[in-house]
PDB file of N, CA and C in Angstrom:
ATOM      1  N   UNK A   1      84.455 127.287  81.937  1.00  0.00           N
ATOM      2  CA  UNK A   1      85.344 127.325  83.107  1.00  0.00           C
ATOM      3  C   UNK A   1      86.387 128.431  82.941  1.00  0.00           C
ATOM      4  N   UNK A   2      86.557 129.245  84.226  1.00  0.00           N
ATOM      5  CA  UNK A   2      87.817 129.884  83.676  1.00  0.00           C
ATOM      6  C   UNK A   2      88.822 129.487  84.407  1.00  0.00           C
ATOM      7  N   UNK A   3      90.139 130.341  83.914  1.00  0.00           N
ATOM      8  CA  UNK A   3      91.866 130.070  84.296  1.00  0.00           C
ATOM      9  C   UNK A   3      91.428 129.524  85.889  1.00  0.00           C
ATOM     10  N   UNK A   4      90.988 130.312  86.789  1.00  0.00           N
ATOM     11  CA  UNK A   4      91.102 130.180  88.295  1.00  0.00           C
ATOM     12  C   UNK A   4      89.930 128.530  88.766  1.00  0.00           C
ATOM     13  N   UNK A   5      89.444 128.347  88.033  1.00  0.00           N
ATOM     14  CA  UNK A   5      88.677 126.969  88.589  1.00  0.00           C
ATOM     15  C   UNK A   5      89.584 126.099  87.940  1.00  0.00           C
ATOM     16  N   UNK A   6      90.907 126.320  86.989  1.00  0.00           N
ATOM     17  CA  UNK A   6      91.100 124.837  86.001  1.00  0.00           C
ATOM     18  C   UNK A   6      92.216 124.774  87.156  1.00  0.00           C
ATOM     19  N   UNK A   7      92.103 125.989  87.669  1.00  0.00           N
ATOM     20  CA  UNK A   7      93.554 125.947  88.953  1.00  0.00           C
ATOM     21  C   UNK A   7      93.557 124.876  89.854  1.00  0.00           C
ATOM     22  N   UNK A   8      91.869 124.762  90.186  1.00  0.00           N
ATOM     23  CA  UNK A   8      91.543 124.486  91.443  1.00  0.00           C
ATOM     24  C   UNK A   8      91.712 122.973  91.522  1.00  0.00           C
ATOM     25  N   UNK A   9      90.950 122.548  90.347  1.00  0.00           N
ATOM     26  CA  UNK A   9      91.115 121.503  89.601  1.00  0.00           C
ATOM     27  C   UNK A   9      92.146 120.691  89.470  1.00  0.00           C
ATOM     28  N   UNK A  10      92.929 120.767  89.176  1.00  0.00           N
ATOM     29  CA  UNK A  10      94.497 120.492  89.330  1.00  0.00           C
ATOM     30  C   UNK A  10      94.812 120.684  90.268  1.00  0.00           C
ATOM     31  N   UNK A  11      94.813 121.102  91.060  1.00  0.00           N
ATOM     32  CA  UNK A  11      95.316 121.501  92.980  1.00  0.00           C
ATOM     33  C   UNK A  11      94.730 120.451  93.443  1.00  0.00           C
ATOM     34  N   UNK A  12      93.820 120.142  93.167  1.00  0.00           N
ATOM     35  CA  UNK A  12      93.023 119.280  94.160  1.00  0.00           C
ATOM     36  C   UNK A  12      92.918 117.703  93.690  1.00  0.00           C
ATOM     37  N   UNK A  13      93.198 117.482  92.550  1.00  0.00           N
ATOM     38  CA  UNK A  13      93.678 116.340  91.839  1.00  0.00           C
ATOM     39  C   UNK A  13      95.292 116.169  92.575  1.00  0.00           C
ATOM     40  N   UNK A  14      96.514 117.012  92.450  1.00  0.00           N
ATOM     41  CA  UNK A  14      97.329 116.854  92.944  1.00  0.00           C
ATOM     42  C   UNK A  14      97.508 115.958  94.019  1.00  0.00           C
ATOM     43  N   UNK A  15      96.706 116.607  95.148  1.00  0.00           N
ATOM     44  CA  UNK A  15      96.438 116.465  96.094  1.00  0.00           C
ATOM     45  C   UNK A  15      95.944 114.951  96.515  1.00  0.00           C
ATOM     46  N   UNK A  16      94.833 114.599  95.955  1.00  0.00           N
ATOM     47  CA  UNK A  16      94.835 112.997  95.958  1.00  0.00           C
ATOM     48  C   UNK A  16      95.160 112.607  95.631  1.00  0.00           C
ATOM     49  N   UNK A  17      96.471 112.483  94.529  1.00  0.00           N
ATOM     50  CA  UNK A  17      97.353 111.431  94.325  1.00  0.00           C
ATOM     51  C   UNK A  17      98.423 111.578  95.550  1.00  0.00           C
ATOM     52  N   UNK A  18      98.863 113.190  96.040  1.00  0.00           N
ATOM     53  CA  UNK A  18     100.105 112.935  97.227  1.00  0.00           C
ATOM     54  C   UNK A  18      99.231 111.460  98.450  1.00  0.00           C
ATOM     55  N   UNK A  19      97.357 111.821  98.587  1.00  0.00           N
ATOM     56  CA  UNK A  19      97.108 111.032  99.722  1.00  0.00           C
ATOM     57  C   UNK A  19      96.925 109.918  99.721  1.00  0.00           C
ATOM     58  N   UNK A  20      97.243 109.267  98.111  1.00  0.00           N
ATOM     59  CA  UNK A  20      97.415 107.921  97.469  1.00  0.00           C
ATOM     60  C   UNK A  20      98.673 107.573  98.305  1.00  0.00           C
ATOM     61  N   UNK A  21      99.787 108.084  97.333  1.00  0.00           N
ATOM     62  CA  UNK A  21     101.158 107.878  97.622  1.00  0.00           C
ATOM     63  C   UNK A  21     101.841 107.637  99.509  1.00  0.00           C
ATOM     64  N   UNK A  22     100.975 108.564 100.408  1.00  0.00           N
ATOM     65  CA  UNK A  22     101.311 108.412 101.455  1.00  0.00           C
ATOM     66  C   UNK A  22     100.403 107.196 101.790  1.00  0.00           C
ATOM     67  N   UNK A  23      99.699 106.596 101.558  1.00  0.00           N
ATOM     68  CA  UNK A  23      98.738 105.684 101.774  1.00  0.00           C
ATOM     69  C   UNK A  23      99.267 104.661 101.546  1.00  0.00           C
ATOM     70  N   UNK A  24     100.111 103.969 100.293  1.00  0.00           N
ATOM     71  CA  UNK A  24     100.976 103.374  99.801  1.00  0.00           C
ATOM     72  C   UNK A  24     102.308 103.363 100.847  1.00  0.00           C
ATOM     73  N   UNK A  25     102.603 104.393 100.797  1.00  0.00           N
ATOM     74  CA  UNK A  25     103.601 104.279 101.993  1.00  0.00           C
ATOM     75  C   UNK A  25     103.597 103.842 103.088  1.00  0.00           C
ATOM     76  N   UNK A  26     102.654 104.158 104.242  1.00  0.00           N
ATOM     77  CA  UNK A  26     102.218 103.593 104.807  1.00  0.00           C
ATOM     78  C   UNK A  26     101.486 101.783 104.971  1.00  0.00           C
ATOM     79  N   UNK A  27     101.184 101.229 104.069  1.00  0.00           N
ATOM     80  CA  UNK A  27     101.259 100.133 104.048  1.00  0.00           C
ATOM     81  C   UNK A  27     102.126  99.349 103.766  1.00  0.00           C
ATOM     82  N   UNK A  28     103.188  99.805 103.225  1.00  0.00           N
ATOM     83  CA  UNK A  28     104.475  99.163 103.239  1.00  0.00           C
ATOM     84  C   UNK A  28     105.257  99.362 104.134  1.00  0.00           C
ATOM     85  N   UNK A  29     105.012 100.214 105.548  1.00  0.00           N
ATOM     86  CA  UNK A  29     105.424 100.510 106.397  1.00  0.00           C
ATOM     87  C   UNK A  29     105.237  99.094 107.417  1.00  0.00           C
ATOM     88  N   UNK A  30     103.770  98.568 107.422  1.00  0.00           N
ATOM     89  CA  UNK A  30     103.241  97.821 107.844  1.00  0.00           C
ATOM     90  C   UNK A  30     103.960  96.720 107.566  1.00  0.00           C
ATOM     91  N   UNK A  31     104.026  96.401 106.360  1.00  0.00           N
ATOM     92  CA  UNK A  31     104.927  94.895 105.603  1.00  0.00           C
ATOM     93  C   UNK A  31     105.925  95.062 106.499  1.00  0.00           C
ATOM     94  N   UNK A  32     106.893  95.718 106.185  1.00  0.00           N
ATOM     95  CA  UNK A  32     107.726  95.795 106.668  1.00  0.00           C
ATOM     96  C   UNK A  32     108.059  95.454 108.635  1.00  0.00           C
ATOM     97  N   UNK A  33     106.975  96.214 109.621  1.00  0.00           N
ATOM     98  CA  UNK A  33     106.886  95.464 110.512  1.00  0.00           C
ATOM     99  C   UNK A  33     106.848  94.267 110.943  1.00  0.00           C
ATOM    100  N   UNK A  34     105.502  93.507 109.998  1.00  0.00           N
ATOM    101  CA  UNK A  34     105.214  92.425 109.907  1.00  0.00           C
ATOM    102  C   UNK A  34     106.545  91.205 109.369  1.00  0.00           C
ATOM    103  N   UNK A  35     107.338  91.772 109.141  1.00  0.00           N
ATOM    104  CA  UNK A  35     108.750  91.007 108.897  1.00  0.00           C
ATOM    105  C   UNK A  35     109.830  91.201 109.746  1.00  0.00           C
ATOM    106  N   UNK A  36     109.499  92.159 110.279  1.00  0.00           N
ATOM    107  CA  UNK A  36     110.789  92.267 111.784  1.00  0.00           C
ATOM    108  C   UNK A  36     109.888  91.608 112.423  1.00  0.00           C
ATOM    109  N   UNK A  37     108.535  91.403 112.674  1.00  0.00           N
ATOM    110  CA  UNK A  37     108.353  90.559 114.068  1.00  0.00           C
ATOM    111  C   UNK A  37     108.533  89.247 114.090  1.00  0.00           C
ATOM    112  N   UNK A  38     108.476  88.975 112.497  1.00  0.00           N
ATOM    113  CA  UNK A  38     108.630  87.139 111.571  1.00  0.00           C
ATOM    114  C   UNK A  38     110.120  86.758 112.157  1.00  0.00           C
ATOM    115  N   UNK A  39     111.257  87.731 111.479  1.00  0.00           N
ATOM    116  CA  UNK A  39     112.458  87.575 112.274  1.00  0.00           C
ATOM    117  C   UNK A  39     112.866  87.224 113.420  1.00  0.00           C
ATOM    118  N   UNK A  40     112.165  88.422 114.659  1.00  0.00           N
ATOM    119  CA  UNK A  40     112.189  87.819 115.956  1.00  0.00           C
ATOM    120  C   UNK A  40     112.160  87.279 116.481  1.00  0.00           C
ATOM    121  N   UNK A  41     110.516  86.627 115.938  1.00  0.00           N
ATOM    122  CA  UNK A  41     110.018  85.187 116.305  1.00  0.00           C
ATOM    123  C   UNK A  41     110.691  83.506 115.867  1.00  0.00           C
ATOM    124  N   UNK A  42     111.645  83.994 115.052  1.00  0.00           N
ATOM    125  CA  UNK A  42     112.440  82.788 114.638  1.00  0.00           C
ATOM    126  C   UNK A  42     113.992  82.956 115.662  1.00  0.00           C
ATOM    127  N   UNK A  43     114.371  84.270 115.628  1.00  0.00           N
ATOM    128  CA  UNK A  43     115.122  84.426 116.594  1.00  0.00           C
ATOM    129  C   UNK A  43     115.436  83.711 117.933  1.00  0.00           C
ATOM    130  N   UNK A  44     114.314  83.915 118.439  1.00  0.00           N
ATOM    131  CA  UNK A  44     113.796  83.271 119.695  1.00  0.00           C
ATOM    132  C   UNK A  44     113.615  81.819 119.779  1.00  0.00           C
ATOM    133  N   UNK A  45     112.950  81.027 118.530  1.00  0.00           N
ATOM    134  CA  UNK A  45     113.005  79.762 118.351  1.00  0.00           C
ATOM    135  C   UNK A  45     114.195  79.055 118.299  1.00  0.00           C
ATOM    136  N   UNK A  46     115.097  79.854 117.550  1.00  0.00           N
ATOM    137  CA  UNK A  46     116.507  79.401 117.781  1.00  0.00           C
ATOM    138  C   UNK A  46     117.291  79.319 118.910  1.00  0.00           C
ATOM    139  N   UNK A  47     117.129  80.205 119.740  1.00  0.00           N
ATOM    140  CA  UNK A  47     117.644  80.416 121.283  1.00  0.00           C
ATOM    141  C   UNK A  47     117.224  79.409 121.983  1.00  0.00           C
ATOM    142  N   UNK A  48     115.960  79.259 121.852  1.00  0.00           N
ATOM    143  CA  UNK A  48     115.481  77.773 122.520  1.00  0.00           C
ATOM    144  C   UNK A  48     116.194  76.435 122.060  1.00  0.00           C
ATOM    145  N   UNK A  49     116.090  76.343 121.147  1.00  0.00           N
ATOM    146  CA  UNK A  49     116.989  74.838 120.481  1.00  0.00           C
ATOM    147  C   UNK A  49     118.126  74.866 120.914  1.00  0.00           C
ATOM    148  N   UNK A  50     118.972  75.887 120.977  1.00  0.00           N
ATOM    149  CA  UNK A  50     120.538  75.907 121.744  1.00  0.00           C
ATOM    150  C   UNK A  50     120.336  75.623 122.833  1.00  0.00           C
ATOM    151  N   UNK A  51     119.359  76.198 123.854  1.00  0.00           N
ATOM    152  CA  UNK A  51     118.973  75.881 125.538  1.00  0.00           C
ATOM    153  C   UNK A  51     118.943  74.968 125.711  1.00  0.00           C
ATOM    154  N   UNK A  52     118.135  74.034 125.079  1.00  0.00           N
ATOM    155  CA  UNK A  52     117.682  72.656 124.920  1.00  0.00           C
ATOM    156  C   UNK A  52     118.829  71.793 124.384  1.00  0.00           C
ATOM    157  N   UNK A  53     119.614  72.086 123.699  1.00  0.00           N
ATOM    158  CA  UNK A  53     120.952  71.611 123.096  1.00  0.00           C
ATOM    159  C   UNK A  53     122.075  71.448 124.267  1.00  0.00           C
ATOM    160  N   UNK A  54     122.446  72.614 125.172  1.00  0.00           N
ATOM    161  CA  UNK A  54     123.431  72.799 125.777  1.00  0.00           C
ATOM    162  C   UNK A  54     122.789  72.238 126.888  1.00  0.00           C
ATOM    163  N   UNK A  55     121.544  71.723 127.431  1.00  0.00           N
ATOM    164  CA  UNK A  55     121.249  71.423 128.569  1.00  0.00           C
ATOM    165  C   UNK A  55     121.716  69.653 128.595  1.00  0.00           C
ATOM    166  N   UNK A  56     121.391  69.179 127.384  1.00  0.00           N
ATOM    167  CA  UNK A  56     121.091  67.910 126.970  1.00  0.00           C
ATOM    168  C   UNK A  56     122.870  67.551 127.009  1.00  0.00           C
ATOM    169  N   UNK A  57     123.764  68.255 126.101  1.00  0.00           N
ATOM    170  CA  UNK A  57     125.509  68.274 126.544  1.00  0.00           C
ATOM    171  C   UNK A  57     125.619  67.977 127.828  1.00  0.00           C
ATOM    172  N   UNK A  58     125.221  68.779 128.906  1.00  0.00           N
ATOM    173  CA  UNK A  58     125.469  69.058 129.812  1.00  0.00           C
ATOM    174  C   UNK A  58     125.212  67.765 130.902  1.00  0.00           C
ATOM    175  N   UNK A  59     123.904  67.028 130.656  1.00  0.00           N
ATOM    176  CA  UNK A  59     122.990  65.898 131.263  1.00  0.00           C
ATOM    177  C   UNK A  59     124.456  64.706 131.174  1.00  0.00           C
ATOM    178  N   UNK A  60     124.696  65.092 129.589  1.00  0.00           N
ATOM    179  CA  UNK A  60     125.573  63.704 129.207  1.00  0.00           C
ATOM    180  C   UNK A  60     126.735  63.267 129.655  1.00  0.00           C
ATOM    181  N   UNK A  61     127.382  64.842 129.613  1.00  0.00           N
ATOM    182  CA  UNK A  61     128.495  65.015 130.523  1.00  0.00           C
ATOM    183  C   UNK A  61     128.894  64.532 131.784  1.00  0.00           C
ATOM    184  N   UNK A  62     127.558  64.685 132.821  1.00  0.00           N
ATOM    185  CA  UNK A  62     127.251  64.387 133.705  1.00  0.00           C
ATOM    186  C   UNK A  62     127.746  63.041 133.848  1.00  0.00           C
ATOM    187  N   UNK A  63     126.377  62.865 133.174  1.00  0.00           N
ATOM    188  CA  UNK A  63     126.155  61.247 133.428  1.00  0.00           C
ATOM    189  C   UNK A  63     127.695  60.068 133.200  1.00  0.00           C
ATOM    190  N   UNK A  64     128.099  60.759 132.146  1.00  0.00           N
ATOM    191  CA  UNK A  64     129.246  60.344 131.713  1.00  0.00           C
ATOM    192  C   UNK A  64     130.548  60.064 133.216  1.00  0.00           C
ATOM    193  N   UNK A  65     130.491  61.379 133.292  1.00  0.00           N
ATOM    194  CA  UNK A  65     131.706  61.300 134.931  1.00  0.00           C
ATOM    195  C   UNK A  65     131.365  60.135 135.786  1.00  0.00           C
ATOM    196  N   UNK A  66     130.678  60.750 136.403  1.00  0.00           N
ATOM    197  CA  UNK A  66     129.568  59.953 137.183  1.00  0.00           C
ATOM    198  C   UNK A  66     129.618  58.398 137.157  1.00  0.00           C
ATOM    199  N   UNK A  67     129.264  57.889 136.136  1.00  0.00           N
ATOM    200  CA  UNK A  67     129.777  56.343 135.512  1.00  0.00           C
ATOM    201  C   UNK A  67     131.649  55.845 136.133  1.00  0.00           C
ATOM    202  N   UNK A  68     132.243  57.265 135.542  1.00  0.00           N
ATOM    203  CA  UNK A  68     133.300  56.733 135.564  1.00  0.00           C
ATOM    204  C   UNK A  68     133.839  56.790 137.263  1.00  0.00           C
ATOM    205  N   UNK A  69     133.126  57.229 137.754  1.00  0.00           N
ATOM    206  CA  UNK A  69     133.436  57.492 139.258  1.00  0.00           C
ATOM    207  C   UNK A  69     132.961  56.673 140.223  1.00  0.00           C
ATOM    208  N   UNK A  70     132.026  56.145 139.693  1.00  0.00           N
ATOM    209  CA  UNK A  70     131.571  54.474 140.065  1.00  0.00           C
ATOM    210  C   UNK A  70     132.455  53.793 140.201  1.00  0.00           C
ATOM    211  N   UNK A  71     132.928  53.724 138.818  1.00  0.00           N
ATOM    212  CA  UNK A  71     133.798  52.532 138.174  1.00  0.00           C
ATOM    213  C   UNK A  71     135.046  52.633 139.144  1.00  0.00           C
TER     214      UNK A  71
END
């Protein structure tokens, strides 16, 4: 082999480890999505339980006056 093929050699080895590394990157890019949408989705579950919370206050409240306005 001479100097100019051991070049090539190494250039091109280089090279598939950078398309490792971005490859790697890229799938942790992914994780990472996959956990903002986990977030969201609990986000949202929570918003509901308050809806459902403040509606149910609200029923009692009601009902509560109401009684006393009978009375």
């Amino acid at each position: 082999m001479k100097i100019g093929e051991l070049k090539i050699c190494s250039l091109s080895r280089q090279q598939q480890q950078q398309q490792q590394q971005q490859q790697q990157q890229q799938q942790q890019q992914q994780q990472q999505q996959q956990q903002q949408q986990q977030q969201q989705q609990q986000q949202q579950q929570q918003q509901r339980h308050v809806d459902h919370f403040r509606f149910q206050t609200i029923d009692s409240i009601d009902h509560h006056s109401i009684n006393k306005l009978l009375k």
